[in-house]
N, C-alpha and C. Protein backbone atom coordinates (compact mmCIF):
# COMPACT_ATOMS: atom_id res chain seq x y z
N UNK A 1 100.95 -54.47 51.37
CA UNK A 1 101.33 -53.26 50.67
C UNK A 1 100.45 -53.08 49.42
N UNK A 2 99.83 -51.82 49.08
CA UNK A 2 98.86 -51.41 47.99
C UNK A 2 99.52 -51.69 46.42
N UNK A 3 99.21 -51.81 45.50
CA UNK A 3 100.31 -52.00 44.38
C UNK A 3 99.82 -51.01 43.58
N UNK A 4 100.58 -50.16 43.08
CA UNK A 4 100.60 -48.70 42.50
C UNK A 4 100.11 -49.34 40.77
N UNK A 5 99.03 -48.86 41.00
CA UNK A 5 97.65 -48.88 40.02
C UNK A 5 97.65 -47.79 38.24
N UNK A 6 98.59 -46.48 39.33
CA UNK A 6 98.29 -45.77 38.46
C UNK A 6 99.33 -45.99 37.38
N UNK A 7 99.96 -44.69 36.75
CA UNK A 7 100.88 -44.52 35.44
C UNK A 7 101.87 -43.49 36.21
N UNK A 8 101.61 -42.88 37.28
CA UNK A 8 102.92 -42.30 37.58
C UNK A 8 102.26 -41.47 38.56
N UNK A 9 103.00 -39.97 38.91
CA UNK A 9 102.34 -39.47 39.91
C UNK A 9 102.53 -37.90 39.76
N UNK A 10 102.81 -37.10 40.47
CA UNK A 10 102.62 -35.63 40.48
C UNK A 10 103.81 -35.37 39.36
N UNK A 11 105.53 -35.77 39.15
CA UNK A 11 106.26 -35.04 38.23
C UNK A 11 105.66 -35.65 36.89
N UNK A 12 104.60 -36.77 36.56
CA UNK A 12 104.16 -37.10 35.29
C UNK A 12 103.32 -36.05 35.02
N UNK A 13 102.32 -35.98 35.74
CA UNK A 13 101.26 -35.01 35.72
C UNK A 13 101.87 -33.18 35.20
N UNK A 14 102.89 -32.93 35.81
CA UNK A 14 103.58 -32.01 35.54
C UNK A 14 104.42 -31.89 33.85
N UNK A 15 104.56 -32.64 33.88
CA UNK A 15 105.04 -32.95 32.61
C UNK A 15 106.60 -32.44 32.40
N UNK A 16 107.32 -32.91 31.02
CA UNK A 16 108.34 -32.35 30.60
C UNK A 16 108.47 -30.91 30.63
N UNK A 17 109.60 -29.98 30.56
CA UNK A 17 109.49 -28.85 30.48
C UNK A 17 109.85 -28.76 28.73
N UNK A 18 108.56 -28.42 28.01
CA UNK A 18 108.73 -27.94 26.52
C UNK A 18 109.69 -26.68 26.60
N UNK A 19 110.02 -26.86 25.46
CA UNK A 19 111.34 -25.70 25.14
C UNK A 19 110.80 -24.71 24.47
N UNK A 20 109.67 -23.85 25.10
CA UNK A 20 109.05 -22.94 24.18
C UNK A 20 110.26 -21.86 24.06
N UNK A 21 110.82 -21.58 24.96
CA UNK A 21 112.44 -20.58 24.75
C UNK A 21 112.59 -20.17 23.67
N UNK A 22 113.14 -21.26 22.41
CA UNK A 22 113.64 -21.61 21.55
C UNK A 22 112.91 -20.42 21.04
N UNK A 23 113.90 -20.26 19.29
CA UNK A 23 112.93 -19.19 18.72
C UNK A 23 112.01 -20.04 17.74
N UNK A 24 110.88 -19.16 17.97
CA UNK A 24 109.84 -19.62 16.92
C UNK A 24 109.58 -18.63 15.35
N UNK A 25 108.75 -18.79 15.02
CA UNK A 25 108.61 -18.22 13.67
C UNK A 25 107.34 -16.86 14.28
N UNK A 26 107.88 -15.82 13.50
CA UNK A 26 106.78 -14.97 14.15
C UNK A 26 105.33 -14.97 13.14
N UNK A 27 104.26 -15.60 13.92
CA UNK A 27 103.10 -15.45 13.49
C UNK A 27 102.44 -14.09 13.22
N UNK A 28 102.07 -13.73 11.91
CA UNK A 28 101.00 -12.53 12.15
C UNK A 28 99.61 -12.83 11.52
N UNK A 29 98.70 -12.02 11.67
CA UNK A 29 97.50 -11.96 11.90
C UNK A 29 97.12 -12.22 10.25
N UNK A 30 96.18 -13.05 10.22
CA UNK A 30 95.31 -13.34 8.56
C UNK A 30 93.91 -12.58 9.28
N UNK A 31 93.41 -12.64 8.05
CA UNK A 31 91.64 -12.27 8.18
C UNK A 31 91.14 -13.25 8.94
N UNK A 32 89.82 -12.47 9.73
CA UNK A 32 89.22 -12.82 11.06
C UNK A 32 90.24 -12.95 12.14
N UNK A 33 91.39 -12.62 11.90
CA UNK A 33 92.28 -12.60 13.32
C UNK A 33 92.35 -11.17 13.60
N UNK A 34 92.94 -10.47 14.89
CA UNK A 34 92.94 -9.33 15.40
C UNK A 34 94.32 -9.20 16.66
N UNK A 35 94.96 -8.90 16.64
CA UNK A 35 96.11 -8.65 17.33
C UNK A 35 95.09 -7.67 18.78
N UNK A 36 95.65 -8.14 20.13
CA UNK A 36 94.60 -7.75 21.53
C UNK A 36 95.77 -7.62 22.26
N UNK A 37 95.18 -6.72 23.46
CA UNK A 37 96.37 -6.68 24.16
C UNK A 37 95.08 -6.96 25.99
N UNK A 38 95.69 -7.88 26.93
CA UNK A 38 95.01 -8.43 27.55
C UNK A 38 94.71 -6.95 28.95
N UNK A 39 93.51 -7.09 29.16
CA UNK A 39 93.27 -5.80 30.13
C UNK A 39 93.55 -6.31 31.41
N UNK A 40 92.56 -7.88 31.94
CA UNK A 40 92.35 -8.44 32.68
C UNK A 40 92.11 -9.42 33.06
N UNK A 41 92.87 -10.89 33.65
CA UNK A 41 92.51 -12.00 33.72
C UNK A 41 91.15 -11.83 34.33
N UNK A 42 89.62 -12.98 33.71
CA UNK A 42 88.69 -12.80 34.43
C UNK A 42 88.62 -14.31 35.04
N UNK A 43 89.21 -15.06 35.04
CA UNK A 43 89.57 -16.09 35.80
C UNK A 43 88.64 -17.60 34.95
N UNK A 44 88.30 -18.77 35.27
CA UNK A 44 87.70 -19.87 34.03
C UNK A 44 87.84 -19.91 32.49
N UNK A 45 89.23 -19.67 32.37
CA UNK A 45 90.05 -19.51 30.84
C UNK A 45 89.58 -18.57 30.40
N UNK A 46 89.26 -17.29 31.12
CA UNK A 46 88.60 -16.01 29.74
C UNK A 46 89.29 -15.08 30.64
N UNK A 47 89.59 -13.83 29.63
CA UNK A 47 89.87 -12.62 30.11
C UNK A 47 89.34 -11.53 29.01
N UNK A 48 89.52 -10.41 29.64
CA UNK A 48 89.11 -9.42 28.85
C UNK A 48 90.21 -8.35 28.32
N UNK A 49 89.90 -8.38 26.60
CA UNK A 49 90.71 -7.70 26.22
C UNK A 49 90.99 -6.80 25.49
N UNK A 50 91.17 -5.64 24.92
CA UNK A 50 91.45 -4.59 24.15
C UNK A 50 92.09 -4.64 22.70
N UNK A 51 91.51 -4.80 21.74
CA UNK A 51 91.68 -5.49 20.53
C UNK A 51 92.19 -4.18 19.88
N UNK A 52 93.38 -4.29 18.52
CA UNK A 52 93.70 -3.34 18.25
C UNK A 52 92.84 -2.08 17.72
N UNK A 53 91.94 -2.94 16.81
CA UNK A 53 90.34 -2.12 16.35
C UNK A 53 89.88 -1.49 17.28
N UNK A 54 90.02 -1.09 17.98
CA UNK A 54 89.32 -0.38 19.64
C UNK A 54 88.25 -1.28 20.09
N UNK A 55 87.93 -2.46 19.67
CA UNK A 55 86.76 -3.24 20.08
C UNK A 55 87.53 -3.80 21.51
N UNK A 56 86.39 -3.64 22.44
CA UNK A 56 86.99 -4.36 24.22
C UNK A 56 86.33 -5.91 24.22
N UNK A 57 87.17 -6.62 23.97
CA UNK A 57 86.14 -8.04 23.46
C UNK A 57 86.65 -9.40 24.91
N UNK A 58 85.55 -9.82 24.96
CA UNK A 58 85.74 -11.41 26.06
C UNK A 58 86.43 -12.32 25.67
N UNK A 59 87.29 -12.83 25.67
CA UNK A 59 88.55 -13.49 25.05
C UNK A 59 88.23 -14.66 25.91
N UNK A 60 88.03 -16.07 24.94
CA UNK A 60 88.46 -17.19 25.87
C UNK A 60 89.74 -17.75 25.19
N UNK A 61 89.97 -18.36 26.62
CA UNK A 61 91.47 -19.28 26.27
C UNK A 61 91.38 -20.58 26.07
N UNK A 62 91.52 -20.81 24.52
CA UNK A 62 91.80 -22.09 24.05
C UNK A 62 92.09 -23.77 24.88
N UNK A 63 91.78 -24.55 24.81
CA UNK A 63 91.80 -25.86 25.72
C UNK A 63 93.66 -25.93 25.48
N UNK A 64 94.39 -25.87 24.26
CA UNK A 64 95.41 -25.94 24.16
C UNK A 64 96.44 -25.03 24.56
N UNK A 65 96.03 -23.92 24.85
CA UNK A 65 96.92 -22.80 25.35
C UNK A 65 96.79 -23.33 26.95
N UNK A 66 95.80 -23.52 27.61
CA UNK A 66 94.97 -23.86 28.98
C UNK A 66 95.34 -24.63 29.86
N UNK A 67 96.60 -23.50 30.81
CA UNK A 67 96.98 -24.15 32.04
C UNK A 67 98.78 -24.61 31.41
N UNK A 68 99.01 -24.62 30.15
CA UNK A 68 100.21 -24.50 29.78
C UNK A 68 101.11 -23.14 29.40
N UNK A 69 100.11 -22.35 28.79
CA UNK A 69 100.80 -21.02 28.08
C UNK A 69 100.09 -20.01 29.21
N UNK A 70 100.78 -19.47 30.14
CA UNK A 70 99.94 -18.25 31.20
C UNK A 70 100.21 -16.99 30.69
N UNK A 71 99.02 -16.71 30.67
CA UNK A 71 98.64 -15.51 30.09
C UNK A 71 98.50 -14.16 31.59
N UNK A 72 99.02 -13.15 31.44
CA UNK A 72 99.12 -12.05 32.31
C UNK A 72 98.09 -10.62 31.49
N UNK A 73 97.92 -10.01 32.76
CA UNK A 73 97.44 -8.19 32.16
C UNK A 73 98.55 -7.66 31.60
N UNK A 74 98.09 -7.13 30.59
CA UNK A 74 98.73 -6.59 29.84
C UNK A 74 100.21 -7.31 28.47
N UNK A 75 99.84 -9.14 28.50
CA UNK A 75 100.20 -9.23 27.62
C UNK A 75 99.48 -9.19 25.98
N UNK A 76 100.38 -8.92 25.13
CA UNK A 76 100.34 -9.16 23.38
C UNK A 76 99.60 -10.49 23.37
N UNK A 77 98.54 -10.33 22.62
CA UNK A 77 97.93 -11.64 22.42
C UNK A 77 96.80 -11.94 20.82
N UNK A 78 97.12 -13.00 20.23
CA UNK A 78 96.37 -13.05 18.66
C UNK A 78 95.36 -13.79 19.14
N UNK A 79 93.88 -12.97 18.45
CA UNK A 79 92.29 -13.73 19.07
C UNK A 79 92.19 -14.04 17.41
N UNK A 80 91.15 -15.09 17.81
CA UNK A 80 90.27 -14.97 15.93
C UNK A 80 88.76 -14.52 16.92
N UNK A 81 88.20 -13.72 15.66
CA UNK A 81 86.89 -13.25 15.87
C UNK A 81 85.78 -14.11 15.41
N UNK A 82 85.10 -13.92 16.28
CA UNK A 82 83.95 -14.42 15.56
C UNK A 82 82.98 -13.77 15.29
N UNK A 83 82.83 -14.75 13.88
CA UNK A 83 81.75 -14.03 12.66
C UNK A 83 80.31 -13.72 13.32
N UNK A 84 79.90 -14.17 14.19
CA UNK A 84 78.36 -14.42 14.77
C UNK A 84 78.43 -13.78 16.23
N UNK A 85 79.70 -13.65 17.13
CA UNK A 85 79.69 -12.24 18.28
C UNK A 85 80.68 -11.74 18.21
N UNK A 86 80.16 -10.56 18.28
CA UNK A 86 81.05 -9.74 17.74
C UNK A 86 82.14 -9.28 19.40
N UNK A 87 81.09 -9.55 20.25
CA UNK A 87 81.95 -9.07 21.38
C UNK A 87 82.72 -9.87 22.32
N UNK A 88 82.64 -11.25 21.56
CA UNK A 88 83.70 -12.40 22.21
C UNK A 88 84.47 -12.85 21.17
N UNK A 89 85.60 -13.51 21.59
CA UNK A 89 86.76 -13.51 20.83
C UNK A 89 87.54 -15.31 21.29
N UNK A 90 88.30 -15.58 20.88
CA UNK A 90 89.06 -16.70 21.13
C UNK A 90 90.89 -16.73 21.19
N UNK A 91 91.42 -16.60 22.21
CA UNK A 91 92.84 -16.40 22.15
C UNK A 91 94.09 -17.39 21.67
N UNK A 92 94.11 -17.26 20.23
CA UNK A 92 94.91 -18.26 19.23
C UNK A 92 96.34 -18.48 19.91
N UNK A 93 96.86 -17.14 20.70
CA UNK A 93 98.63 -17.00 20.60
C UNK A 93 98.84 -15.98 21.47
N UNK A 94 100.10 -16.55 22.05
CA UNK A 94 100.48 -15.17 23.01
C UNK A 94 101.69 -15.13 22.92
N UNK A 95 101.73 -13.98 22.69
CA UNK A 95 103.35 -13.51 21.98
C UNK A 95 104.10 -12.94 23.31
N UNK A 96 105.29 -13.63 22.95
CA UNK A 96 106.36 -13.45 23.78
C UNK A 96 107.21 -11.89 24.05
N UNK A 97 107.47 -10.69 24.84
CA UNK A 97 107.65 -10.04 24.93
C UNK A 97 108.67 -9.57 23.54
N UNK A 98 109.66 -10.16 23.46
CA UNK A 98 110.52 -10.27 22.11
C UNK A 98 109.75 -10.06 21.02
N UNK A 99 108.66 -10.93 20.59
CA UNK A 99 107.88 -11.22 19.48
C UNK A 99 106.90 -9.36 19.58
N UNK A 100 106.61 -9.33 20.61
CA UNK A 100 105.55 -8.11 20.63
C UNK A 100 106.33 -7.18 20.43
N UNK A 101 107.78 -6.53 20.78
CA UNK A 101 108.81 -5.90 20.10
C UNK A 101 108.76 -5.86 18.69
N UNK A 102 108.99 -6.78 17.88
CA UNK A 102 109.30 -6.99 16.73
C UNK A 102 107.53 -6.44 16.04
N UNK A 103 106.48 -7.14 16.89
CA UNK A 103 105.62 -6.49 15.97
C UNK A 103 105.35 -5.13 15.80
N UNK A 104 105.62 -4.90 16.97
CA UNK A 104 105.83 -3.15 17.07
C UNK A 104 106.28 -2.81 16.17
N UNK A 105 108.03 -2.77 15.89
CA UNK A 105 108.92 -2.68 14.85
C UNK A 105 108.45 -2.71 13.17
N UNK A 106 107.78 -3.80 13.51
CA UNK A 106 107.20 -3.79 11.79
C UNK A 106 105.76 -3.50 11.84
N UNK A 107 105.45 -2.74 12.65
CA UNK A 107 103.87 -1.79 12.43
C UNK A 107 102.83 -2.35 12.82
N UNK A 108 103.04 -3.28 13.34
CA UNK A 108 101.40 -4.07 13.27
C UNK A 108 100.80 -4.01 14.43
N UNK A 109 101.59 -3.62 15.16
CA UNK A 109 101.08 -2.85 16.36
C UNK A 109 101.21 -1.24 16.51
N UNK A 110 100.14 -0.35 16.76
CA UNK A 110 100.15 0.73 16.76
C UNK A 110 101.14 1.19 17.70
N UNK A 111 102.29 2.74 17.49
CA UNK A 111 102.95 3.00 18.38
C UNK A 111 102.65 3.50 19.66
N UNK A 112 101.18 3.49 19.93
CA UNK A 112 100.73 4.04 21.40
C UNK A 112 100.58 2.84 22.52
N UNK A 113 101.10 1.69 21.38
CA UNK A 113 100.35 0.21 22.60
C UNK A 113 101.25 0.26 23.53
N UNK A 114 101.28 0.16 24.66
CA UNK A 114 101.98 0.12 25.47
C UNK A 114 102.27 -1.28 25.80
N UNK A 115 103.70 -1.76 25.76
CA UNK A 115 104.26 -3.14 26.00
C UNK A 115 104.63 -3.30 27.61
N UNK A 116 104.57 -4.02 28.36
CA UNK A 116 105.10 -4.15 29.35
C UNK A 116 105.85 -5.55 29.55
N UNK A 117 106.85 -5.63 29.68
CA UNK A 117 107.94 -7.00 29.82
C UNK A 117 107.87 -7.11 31.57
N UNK A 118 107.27 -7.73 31.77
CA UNK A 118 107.18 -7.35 33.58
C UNK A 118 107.63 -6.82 34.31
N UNK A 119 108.49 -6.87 35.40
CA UNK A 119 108.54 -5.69 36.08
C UNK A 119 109.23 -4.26 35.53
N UNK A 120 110.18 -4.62 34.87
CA UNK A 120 110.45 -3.12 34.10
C UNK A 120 109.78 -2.60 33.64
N UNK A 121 108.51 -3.20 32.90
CA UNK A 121 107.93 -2.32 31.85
C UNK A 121 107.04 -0.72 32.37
N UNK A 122 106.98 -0.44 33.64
CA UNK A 122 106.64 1.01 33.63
C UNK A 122 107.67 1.66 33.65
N UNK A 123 108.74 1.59 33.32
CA UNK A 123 109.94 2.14 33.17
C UNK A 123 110.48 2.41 31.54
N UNK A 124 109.89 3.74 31.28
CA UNK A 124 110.40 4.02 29.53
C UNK A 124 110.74 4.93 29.44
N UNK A 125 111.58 5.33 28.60
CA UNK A 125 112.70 6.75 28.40
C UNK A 125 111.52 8.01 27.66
N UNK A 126 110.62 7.55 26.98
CA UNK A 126 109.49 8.40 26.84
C UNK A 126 108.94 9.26 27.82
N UNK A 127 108.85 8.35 29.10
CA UNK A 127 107.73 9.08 30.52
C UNK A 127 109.07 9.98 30.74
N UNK A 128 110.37 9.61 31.16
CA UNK A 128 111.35 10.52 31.91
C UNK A 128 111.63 11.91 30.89
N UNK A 129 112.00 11.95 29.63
CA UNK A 129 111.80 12.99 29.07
C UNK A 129 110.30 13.28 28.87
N UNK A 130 109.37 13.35 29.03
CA UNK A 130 108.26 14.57 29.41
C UNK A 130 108.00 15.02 30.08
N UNK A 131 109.34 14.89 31.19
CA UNK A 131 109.29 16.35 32.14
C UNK A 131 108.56 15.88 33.56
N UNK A 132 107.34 14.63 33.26
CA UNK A 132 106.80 14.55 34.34
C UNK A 132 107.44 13.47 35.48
N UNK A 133 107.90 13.92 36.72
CA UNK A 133 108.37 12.92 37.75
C UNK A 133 107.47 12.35 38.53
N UNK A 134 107.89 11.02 38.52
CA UNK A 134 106.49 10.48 39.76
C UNK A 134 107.42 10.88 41.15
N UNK A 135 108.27 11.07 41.56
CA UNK A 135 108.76 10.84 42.54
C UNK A 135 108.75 12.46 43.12
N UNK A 136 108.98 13.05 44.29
CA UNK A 136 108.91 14.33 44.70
C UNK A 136 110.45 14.32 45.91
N UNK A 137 110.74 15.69 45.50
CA UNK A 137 111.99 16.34 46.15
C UNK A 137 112.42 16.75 47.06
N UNK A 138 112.79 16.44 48.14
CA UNK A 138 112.64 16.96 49.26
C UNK A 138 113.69 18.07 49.16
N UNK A 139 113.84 19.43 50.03
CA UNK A 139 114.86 20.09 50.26
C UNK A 139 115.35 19.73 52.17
N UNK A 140 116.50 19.81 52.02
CA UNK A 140 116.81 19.85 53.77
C UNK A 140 116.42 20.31 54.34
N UNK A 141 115.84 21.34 54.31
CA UNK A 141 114.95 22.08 55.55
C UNK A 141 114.05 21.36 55.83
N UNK A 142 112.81 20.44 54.85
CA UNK A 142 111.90 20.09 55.04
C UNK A 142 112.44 18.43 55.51
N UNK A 143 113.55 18.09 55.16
CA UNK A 143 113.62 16.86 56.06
C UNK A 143 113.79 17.59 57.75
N UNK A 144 114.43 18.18 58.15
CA UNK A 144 114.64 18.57 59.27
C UNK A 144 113.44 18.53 60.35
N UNK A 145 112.20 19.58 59.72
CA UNK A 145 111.16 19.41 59.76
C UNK A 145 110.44 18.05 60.08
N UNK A 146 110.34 17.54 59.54
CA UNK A 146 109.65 16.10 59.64
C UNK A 146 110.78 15.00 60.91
């Protein structure tokens, strides 16, 4: 029989489940940081993202965020910039749907950003009062028809 060499096996590797749940302290943005909102995973820890400044910047993901904190399109996310490119970025923090609420709330996110909490989030009382429906009406005649 082989004698087990290693330190453990796939649930070590997996690790504890951290209690990120819990509440944390809400971080906001110092100089050289920029509050982004993510366009598109581009897959090898970078994505591309939409910075509040209107700058569309290459965002990589930190070794410490990496493969623990998953990052989606269209989440709230804090980059620091860098001083020397201007069009890549580094992703410090990713704020929790709650947290991106609250920044909303206290301004620091402009009111046009659009938040999405997953699957609900194309669902806002804004789109239904402006009149426009995605969905179309049938009358009975035209089911009959068909």
């Amino acid at each position: 029989m082989p004698k087990n060499k290693g330190k453990g096996g796939k649930n070590r590797k997996r690790g504890k489940n951290e209690a990120d749940d819990e509440k944390r302290e809400l971080v906001f943005k110092e100089d050289g940081q920029e509050y982004a909102q993510v366009l598109r995973m581009l897959g090898n820890g970078r994505c591309e993202a939409m910075c509040i400044d209107g700058t569309k910047r290459l965002c990589h993901i930190r070794g410490k965020m990496h493969k623990k904190v998953w990052i989606a399109a269209g989440d709230i996310i804090l980059v620091g910039l860098r001083d020397y490119q201007d069009d890549k970025a580094d992703v410090i923090l990713k704020y929790m749907p709650d947290e991106a609420r609250l920044l909303k709330a206290y301004g620091e996110l402009p009111e046009n950003t659009r938040l999405n909490e997953g699957i609900a989030g194309g669902i806002d009382d804004e789109e239904t009062e402006g009149g426009v429906d995605d969905y179309v009406e049938f009358e009975d005649e035209d089911i009959d028809k068909i």
